[in-house]
N, C-alpha and C. Protein backbone atom coordinates (compact mmCIF):
# COMPACT_ATOMS: atom_id res chain seq x y z
N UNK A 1 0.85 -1.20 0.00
CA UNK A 1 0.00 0.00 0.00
C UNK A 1 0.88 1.24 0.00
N UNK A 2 0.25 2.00 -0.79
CA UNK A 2 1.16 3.62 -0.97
C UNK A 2 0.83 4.28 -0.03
N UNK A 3 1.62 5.52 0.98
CA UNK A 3 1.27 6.51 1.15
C UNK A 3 0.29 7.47 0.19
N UNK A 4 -0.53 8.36 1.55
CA UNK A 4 -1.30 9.91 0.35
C UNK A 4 -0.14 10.74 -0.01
N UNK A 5 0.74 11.22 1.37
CA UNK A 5 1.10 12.20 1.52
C UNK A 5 2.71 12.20 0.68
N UNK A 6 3.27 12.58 -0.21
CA UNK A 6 4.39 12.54 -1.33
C UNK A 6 5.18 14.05 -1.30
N UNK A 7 4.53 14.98 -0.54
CA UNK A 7 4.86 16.31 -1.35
C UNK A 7 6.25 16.44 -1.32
N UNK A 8 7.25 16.16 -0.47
CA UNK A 8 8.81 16.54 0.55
C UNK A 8 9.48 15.11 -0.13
N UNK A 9 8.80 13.79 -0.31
CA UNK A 9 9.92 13.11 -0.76
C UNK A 9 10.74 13.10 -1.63
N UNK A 10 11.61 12.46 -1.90
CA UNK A 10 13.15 12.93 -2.56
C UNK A 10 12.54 12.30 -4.10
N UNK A 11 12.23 11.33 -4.33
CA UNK A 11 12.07 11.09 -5.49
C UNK A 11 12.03 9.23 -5.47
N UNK A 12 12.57 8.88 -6.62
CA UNK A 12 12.89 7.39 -7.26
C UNK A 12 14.44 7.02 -6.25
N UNK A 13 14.04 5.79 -6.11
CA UNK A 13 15.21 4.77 -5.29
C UNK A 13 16.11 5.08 -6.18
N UNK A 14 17.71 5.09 -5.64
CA UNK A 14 18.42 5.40 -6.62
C UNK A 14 18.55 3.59 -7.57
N UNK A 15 19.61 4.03 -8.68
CA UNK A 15 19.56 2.30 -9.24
C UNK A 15 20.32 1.53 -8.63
N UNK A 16 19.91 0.12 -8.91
CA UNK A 16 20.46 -0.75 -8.50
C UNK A 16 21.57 -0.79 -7.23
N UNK A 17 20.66 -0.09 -5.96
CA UNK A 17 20.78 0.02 -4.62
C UNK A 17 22.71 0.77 -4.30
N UNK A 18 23.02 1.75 -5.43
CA UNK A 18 24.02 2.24 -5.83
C UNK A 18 23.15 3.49 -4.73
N UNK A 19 24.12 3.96 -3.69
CA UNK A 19 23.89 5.17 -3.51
C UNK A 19 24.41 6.55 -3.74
N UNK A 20 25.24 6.23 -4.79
CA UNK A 20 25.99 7.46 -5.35
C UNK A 20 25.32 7.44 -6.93
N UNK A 21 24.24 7.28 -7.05
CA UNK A 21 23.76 7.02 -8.18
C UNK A 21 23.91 8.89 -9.04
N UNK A 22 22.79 9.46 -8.15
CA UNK A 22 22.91 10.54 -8.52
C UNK A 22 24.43 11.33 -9.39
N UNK A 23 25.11 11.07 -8.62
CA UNK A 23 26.65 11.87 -9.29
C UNK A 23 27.02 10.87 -10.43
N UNK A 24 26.64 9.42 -10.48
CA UNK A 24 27.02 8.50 -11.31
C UNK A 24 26.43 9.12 -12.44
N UNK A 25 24.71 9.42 -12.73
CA UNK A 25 24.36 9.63 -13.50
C UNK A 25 24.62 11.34 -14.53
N UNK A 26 24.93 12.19 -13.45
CA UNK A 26 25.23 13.49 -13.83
C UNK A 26 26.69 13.25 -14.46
N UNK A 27 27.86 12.64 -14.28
CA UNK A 27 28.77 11.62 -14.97
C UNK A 27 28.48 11.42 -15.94
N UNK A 28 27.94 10.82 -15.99
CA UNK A 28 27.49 9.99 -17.47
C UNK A 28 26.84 10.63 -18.18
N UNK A 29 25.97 11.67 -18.16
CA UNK A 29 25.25 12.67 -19.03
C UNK A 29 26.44 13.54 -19.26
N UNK A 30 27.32 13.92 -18.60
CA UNK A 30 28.33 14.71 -18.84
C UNK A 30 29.29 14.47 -19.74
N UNK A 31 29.75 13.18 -20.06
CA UNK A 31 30.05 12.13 -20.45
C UNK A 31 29.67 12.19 -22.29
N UNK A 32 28.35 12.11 -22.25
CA UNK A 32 27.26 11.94 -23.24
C UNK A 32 27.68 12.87 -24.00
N UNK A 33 27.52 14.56 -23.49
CA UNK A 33 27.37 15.56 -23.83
C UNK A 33 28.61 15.61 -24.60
N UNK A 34 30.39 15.28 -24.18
CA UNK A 34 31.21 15.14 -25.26
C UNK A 34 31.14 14.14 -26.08
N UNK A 35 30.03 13.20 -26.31
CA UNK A 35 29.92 12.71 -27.61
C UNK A 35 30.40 11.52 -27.14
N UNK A 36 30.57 10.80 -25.98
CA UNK A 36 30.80 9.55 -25.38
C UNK A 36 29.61 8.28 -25.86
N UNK A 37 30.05 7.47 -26.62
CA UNK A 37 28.49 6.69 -27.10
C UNK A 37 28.91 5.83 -25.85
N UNK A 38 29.59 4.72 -25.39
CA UNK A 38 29.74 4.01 -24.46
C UNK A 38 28.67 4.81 -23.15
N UNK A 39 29.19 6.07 -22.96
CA UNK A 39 28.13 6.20 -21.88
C UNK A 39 26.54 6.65 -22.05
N UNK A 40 26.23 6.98 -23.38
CA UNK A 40 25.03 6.85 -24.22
C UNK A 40 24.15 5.84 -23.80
N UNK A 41 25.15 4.58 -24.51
CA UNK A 41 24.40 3.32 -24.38
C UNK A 41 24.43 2.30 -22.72
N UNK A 42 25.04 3.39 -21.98
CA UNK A 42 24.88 2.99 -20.06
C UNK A 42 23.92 3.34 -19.63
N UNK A 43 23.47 5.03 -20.20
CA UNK A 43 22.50 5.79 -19.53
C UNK A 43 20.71 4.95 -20.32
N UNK A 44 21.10 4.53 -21.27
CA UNK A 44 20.16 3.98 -22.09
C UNK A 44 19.67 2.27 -21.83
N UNK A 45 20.39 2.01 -21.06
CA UNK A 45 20.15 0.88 -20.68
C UNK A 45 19.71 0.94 -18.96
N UNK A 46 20.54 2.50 -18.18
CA UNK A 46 19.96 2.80 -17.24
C UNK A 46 18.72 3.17 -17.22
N UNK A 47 18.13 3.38 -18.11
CA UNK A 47 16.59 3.79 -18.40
C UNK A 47 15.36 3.40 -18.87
N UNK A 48 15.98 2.03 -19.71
CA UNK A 48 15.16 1.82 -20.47
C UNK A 48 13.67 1.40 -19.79
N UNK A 49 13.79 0.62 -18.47
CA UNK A 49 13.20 -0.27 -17.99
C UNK A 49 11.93 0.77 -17.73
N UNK A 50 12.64 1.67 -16.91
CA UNK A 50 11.75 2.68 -16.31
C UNK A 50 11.55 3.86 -17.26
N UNK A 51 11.45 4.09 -17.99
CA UNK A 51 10.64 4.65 -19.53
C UNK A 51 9.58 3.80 -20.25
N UNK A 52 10.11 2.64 -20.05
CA UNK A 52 9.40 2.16 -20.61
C UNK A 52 8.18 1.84 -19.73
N UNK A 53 8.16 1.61 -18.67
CA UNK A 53 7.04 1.57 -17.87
C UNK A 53 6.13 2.54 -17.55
N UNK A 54 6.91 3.77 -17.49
CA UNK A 54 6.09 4.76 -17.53
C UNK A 54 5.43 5.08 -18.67
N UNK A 55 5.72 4.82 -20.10
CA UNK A 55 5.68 5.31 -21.43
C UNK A 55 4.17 4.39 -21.59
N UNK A 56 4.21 2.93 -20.96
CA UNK A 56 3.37 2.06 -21.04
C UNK A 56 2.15 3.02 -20.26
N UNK A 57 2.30 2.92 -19.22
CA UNK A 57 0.72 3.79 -18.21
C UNK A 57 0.86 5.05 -18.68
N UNK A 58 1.32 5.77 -19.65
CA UNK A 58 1.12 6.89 -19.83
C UNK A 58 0.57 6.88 -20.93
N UNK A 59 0.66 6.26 -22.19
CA UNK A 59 0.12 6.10 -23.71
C UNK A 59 -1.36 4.81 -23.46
N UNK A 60 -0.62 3.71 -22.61
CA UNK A 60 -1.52 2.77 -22.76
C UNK A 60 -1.93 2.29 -24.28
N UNK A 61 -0.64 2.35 -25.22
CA UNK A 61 -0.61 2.71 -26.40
C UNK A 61 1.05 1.73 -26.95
N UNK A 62 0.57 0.41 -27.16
CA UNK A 62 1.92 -0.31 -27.12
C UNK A 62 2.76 0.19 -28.27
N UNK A 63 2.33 0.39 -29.17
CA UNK A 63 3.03 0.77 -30.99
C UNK A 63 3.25 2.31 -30.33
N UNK A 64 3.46 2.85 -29.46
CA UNK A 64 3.89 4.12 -29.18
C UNK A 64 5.33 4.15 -28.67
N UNK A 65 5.20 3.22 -27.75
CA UNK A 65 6.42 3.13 -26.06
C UNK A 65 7.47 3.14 -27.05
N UNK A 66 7.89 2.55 -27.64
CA UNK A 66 9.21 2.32 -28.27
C UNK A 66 9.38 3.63 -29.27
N UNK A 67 8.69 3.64 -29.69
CA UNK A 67 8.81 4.90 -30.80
C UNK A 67 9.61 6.19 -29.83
N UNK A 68 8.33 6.17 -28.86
CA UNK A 68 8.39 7.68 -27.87
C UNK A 68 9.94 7.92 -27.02
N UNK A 69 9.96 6.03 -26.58
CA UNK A 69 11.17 5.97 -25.60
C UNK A 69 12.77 6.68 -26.44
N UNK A 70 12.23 5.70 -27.76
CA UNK A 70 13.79 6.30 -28.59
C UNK A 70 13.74 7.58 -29.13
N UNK A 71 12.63 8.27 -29.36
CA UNK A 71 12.62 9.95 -29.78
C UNK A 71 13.08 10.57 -28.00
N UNK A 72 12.70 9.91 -27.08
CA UNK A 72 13.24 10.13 -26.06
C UNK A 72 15.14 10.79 -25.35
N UNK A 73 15.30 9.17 -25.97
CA UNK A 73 16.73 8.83 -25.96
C UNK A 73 17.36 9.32 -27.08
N UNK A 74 16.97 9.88 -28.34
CA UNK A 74 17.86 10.56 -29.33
C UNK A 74 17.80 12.05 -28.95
N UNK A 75 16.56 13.01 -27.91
CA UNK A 75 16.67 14.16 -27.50
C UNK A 75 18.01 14.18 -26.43
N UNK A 76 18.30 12.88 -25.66
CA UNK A 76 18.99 13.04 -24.80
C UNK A 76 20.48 12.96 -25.28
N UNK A 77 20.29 12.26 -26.37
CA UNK A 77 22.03 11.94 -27.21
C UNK A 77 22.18 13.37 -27.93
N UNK A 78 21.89 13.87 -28.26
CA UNK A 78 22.00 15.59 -29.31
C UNK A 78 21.46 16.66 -28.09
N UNK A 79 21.08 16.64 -27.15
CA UNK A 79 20.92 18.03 -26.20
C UNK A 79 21.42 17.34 -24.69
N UNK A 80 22.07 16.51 -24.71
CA UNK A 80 22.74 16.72 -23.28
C UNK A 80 23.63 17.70 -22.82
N UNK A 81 24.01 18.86 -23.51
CA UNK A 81 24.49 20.10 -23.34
C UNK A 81 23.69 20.25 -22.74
N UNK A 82 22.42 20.47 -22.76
CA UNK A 82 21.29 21.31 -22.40
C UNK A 82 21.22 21.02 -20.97
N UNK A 83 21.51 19.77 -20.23
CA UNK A 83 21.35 19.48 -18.91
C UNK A 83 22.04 20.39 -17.93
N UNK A 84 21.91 21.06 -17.33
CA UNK A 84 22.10 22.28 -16.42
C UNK A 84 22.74 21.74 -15.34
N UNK A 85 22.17 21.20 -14.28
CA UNK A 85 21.89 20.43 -12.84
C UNK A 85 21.39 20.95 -12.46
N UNK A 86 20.49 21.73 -12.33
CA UNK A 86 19.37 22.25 -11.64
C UNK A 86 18.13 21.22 -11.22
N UNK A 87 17.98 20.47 -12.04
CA UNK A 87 17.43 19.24 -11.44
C UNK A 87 18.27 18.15 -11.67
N UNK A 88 17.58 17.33 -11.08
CA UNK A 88 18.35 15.07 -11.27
C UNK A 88 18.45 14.92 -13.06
N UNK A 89 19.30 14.05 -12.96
CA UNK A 89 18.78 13.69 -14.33
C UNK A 89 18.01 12.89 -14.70
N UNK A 90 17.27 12.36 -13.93
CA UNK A 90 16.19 11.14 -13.67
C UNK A 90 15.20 12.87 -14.54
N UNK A 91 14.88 13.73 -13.18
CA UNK A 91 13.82 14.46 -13.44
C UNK A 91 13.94 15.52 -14.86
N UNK A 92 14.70 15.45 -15.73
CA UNK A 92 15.28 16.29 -16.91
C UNK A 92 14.80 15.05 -17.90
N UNK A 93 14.75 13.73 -17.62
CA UNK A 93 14.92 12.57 -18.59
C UNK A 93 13.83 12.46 -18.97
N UNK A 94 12.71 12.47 -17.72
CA UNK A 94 11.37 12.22 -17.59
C UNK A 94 10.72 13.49 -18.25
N UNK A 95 10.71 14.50 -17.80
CA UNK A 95 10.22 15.65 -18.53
C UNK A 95 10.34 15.57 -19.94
N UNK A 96 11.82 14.74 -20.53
CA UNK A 96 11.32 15.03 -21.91
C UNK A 96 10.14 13.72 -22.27
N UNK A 97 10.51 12.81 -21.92
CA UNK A 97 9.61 11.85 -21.88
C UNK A 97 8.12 12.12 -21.82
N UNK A 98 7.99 12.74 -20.68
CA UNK A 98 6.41 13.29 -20.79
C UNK A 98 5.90 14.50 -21.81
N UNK A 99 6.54 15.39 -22.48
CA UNK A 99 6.47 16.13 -23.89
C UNK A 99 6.63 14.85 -24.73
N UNK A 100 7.41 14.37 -24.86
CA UNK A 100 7.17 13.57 -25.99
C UNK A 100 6.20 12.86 -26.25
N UNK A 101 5.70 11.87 -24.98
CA UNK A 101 4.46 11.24 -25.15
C UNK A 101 3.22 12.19 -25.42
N UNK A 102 3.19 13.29 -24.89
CA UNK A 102 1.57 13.81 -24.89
C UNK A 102 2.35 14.41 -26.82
N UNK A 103 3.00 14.57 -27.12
CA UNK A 103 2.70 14.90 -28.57
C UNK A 103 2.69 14.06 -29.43
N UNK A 104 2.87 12.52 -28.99
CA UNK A 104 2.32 11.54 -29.73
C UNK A 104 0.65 10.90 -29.15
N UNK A 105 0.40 11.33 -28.43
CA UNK A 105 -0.71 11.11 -27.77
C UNK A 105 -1.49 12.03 -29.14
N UNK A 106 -0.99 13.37 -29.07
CA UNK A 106 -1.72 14.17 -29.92
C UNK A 106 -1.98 14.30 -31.54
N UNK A 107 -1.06 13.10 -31.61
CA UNK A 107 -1.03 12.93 -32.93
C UNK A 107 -1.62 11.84 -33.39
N UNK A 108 -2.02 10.65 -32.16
CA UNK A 108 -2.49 9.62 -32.69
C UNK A 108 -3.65 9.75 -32.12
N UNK A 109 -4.43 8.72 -33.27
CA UNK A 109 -5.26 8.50 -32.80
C UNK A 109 -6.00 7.01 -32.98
N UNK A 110 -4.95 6.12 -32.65
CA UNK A 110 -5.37 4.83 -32.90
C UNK A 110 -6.30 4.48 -31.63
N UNK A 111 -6.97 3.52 -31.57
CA UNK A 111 -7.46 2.75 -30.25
C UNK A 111 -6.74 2.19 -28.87
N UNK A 112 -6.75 2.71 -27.73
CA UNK A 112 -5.92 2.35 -27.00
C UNK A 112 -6.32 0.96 -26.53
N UNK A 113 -4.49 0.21 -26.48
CA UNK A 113 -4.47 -0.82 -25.87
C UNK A 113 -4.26 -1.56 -24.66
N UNK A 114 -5.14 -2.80 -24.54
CA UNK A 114 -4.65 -3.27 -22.92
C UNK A 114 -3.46 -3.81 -22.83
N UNK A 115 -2.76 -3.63 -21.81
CA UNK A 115 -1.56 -3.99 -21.12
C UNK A 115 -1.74 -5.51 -20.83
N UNK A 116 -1.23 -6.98 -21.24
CA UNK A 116 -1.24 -7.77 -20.72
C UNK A 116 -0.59 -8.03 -19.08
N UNK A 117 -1.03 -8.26 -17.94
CA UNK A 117 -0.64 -8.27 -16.80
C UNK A 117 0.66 -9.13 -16.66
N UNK A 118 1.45 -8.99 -15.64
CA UNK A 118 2.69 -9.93 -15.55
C UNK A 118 1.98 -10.85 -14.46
N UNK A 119 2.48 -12.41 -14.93
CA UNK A 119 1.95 -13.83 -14.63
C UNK A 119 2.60 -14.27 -13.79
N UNK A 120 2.21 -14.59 -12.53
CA UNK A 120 3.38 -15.79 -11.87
C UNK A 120 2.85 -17.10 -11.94
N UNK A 121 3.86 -18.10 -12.30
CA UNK A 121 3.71 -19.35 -13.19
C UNK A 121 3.42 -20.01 -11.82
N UNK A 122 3.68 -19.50 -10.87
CA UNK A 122 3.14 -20.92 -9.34
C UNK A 122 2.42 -20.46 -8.52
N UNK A 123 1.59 -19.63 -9.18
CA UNK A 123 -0.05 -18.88 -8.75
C UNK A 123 -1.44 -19.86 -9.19
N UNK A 124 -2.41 -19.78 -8.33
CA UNK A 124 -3.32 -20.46 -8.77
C UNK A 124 -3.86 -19.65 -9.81
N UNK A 125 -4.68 -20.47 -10.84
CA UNK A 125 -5.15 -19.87 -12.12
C UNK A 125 -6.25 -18.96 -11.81
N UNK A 126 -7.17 -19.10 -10.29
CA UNK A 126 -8.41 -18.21 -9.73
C UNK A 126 -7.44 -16.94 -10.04
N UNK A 127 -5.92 -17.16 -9.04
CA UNK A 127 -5.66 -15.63 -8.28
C UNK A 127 -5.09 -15.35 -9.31
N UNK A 128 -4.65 -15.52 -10.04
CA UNK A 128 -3.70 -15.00 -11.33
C UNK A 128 -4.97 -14.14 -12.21
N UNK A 129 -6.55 -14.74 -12.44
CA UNK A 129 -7.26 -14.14 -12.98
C UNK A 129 -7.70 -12.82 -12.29
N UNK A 130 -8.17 -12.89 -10.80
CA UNK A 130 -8.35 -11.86 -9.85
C UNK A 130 -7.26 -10.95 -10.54
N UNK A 131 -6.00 -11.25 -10.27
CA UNK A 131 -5.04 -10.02 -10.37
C UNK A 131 -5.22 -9.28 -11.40
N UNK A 132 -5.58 -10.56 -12.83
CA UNK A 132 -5.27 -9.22 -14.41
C UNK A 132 -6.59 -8.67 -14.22
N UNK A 133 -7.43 -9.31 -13.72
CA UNK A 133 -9.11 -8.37 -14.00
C UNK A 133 -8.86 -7.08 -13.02
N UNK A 134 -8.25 -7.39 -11.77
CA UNK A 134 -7.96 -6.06 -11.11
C UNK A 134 -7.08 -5.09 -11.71
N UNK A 135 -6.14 -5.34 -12.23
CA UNK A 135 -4.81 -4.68 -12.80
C UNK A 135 -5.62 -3.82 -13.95
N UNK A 136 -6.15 -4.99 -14.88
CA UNK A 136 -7.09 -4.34 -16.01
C UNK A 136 -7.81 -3.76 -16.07
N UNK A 137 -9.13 -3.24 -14.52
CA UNK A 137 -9.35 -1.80 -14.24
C UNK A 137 -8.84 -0.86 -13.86
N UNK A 138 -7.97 -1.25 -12.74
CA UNK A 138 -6.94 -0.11 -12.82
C UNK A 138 -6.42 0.38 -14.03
N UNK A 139 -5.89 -0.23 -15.00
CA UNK A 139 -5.17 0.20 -16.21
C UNK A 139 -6.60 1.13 -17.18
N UNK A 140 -7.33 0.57 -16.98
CA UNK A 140 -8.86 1.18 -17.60
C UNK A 140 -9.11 2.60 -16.76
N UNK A 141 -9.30 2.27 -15.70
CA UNK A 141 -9.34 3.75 -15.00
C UNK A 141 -8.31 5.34 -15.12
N UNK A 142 -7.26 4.25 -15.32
CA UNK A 142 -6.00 5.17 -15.35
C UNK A 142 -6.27 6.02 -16.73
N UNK A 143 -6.33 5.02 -17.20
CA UNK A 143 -6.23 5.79 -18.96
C UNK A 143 -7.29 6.35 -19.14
N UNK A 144 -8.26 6.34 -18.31
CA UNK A 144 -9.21 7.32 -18.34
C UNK A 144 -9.17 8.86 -17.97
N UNK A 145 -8.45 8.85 -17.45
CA UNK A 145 -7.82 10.39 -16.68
C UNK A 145 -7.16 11.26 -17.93
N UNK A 146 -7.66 12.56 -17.80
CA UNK A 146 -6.92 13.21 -18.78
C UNK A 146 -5.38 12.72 -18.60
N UNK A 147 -4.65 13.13 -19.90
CA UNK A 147 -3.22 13.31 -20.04
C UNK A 147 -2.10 13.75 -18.50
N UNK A 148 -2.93 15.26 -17.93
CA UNK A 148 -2.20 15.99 -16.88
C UNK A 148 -2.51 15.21 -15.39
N UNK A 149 -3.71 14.38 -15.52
CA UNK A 149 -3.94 14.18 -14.47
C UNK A 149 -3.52 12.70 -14.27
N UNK A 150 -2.91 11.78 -15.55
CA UNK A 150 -2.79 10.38 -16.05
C UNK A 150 -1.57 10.25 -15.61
N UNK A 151 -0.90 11.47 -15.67
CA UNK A 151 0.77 12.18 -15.42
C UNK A 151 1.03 11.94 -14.11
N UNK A 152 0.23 12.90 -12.86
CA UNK A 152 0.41 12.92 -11.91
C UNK A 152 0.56 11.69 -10.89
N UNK A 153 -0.44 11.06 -11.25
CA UNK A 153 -0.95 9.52 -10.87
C UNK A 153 0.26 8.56 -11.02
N UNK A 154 0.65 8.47 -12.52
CA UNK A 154 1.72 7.63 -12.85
C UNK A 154 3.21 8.01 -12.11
N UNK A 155 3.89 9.09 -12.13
CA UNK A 155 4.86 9.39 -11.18
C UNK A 155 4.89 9.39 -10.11
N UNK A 156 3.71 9.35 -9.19
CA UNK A 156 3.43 9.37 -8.52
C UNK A 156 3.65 7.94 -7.47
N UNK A 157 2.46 7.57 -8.11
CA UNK A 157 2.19 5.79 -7.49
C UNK A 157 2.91 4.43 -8.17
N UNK A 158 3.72 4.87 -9.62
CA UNK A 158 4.61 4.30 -10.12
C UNK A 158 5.72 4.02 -10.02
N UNK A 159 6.21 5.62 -10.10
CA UNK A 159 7.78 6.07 -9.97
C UNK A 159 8.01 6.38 -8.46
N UNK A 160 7.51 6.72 -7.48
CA UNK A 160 7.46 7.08 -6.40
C UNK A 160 8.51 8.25 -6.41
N UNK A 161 7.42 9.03 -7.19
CA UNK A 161 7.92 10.72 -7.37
C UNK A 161 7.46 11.89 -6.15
N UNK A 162 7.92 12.36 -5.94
CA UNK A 162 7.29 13.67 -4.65
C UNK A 162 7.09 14.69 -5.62
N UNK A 163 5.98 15.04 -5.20
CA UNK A 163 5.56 16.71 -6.57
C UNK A 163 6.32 17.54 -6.40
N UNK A 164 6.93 18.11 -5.54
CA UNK A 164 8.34 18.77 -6.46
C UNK A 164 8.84 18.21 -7.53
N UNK A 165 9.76 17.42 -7.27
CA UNK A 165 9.94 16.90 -8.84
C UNK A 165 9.01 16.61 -10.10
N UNK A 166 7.80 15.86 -9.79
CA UNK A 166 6.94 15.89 -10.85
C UNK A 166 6.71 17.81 -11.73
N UNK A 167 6.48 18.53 -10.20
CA UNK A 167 6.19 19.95 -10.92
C UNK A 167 7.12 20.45 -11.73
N UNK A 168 8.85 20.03 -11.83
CA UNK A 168 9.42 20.13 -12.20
C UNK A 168 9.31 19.69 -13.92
N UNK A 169 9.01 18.02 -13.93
CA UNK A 169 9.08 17.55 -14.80
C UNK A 169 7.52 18.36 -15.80
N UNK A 170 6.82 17.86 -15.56
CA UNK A 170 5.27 18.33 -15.88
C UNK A 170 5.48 19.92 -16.42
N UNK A 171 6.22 20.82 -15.90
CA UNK A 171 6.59 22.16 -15.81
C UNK A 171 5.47 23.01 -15.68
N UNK A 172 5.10 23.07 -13.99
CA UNK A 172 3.89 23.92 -13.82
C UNK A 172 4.40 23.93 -11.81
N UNK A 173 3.57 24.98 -11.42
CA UNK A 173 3.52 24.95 -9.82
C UNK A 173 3.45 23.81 -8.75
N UNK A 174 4.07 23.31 -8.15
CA UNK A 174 3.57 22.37 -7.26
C UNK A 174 2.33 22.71 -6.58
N UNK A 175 1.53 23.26 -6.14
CA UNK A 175 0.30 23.14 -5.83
C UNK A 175 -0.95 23.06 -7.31
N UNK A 176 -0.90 23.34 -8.41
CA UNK A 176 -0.86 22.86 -9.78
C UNK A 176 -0.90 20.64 -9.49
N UNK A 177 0.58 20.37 -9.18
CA UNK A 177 0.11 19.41 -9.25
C UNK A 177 -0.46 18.31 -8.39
N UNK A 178 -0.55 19.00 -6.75
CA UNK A 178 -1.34 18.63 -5.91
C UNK A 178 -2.99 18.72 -6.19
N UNK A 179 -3.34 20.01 -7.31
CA UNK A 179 -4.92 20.14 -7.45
C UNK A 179 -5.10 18.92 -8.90
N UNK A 180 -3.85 18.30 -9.31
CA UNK A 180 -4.00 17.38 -10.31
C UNK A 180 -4.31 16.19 -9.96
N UNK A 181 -3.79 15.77 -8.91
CA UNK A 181 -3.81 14.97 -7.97
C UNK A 181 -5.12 14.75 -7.19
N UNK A 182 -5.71 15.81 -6.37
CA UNK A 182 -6.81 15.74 -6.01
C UNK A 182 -8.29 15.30 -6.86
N UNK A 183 -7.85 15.97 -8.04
CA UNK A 183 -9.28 15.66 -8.84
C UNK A 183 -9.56 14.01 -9.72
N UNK A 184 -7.60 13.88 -9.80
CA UNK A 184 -7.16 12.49 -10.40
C UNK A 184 -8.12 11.36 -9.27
N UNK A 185 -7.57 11.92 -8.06
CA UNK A 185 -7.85 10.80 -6.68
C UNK A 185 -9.51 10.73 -6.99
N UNK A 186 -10.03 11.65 -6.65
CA UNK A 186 -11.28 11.64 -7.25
C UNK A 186 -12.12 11.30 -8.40
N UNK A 187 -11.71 11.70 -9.43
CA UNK A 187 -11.78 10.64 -10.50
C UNK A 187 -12.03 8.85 -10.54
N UNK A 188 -10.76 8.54 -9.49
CA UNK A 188 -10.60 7.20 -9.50
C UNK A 188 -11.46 6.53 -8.63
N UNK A 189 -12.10 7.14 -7.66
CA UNK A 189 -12.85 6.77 -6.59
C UNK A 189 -14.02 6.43 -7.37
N UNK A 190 -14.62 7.35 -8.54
CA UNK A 190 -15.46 7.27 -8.83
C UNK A 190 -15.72 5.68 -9.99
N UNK A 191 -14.62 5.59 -10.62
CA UNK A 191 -14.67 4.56 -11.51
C UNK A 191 -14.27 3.05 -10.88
N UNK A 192 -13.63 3.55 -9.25
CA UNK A 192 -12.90 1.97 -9.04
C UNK A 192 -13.79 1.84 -7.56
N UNK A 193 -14.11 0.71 -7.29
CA UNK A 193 -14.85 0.06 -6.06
C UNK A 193 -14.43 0.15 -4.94
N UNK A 194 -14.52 0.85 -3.87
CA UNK A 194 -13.65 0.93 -2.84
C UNK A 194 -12.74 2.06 -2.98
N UNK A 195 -11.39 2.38 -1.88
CA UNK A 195 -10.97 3.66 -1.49
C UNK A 195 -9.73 3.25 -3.00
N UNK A 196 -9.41 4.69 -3.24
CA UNK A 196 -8.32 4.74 -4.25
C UNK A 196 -7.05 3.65 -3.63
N UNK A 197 -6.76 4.27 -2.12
CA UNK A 197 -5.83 3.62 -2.20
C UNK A 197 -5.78 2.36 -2.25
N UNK A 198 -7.01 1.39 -1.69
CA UNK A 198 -7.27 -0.23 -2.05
C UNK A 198 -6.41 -0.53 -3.70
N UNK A 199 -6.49 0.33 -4.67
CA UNK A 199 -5.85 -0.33 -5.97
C UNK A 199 -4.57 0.24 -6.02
N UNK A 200 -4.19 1.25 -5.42
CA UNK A 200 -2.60 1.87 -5.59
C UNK A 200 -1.84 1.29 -4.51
């Protein structure tokens, strides 16, 4: 079960229980920026997992994720100059990520797709069904939420983002994305059985 309250936390676990991740990664974008492909293809493999997951609950749009992730990752190979440190590079990565998706969001307009659930093979076949039918309203609900408010939710209860950073990424006020949040929470109450947090 998630916490409500997110506003002060720091952000995403660093990777792979590395706690110097942060400077690792500002490294390696630094790295990038003189034209380093070796650390290109570190930061790109540092990411992929978690782009892609987010790219997934954010499009709900499988013929997108890959497209979006690598228009993603080619903004980051040609403008890593652009990285300042003013924020993480987690939260600079994601921001472009989230422009990118809502302008393929805006451009398509195919039918959105369901997410097949992940299976555990020594689950009974009842609870394995319980889970995707649960997962599969959640995923239904979610993608029901506008774009800004589909945003908040997903960094949120996904990434285990604190709205500072999201406001960062999103690029709007943090209380902006606390009132995104509120109406999201609400939203979901209305479409899912029981308290929001029962499915997050």
């Amino acid at each position: 079960m998630l916490h409500d309250e997110r506003g002060d936390r720091a952000g995403p676990m660093p990777a792979a229980g590395d706690g110097d991740a942060e400077p690792a990664e500002v490294r390696l974008i630094n790295r990038v920026a003189a034209g380093d492909l070796d650390a290109f293809e570190r930061l790109y493999r540092l990411y992929h997992g978690r782009l892609t997951r987010f790219l997934d609950r954010m499009t709900r749009r499988r013929s997108l994720v890959e497209e979006v992730l690598n228009d993603t990752m080619l903004t980051v190979w040609k403008r890593s100059d652009r990285y300042n440190g003013t924020s993480k590079v987690s939260t600079w990565i994601f921001a472009i990520a989230y422009r990118k998706a809502l302008k393929a969001l805006q451009r398509s307009d195919e039918a959105v797709e369901d997410a097949d659930a992940e299976q555990e093979s020594d689950s009974r076949p009842d609870d394995r069904l319980e889970r995707h039918e649960a997962s599969e309203q959640l995923a239904r609900a979610i993608a029901a939420l506008s774009h800004d408010h589909r945003a908040v939710v997903v960094f949120t209860y996904f990434h285990d983002m604190g709205y500072r950073e999201i406001a960062q990424i999103v690029d709007c006020p943090v209380d902006t994305v606390k009132t995104r949040m509120f109406h999201a929470r609400r939203r979901l109450r209305g479409m899912l059985a029981g308290d929001a947090e029962d499915w997050l």
